[in-house]
C-alpha atoms as a PDB file:
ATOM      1  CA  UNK A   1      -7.021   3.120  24.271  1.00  0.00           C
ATOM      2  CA  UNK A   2      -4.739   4.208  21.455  1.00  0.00           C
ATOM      3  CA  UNK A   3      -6.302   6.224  18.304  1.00  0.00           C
ATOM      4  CA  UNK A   4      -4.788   4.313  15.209  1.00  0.00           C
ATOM      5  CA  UNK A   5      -5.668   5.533  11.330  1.00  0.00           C
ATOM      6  CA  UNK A   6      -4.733   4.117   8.367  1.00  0.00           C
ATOM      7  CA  UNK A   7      -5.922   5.047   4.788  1.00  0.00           C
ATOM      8  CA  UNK A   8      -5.821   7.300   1.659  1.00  0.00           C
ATOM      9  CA  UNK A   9      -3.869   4.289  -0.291  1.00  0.00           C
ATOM     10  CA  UNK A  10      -2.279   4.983  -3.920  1.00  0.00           C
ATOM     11  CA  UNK A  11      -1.802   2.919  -6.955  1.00  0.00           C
ATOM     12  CA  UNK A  12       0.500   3.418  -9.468  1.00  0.00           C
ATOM     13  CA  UNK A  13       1.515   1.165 -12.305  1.00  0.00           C
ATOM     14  CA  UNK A  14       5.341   0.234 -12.862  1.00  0.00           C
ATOM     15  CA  UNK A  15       5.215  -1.861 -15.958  1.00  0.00           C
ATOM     16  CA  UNK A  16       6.629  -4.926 -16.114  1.00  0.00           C
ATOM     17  CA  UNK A  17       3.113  -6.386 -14.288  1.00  0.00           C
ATOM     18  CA  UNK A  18       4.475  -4.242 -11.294  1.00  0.00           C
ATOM     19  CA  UNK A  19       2.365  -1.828  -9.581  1.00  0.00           C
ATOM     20  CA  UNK A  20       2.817   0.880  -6.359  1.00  0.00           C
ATOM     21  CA  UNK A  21       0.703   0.729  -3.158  1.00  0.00           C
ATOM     22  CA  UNK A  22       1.397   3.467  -0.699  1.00  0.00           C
ATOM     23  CA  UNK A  23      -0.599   4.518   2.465  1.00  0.00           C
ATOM     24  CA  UNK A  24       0.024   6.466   6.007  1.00  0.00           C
ATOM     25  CA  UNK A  25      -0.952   4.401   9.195  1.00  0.00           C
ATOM     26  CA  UNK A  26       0.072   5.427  13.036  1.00  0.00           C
ATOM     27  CA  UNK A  27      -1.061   7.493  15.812  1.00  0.00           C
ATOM     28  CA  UNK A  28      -1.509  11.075  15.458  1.00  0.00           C
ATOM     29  CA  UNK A  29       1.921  11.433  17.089  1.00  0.00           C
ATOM     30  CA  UNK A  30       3.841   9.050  15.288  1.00  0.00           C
ATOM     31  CA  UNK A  31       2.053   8.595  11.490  1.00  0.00           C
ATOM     32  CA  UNK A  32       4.192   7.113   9.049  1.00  0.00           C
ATOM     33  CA  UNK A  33       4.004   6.418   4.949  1.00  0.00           C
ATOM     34  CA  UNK A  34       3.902   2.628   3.871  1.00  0.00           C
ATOM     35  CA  UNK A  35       4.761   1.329   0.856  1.00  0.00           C
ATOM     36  CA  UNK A  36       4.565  -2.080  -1.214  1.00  0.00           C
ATOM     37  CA  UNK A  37       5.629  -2.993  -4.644  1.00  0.00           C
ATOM     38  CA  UNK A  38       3.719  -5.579  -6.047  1.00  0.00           C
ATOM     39  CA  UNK A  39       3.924  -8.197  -8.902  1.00  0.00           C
ATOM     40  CA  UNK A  40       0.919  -9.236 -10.323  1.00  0.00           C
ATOM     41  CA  UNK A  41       1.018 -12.282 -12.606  1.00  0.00           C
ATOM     42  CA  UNK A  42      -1.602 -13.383 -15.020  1.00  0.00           C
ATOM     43  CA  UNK A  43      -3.306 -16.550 -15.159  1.00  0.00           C
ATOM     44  CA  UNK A  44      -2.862 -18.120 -11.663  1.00  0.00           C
ATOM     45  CA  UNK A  45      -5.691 -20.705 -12.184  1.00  0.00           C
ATOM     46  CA  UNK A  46      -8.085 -19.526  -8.938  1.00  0.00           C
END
């Protein structure tokens, strides 16, 4: 079986109701950084 790891995420705020996720995920051979930029709106109705 493969060891996988994932964590330590970020958040940073953009403005403009825009925020930053980052992250590392892989094996301990291959780990990589992920990143997301989000857009959060107000007021969905959920």
């Amino acid at each position: 079986m493969v060891k996988w790891s994932f964590g330590h995420p970020a958040i940073r705020l953009l403005g403009d109701n825009r925020v930053l996720l980052a992250w590392y995920a892989g094996t301990p051979e291959c780990m990589s950084l992920h990143w997301a930029r989000i857009c959060v709106s107000e007021g969905t109705g959920r």
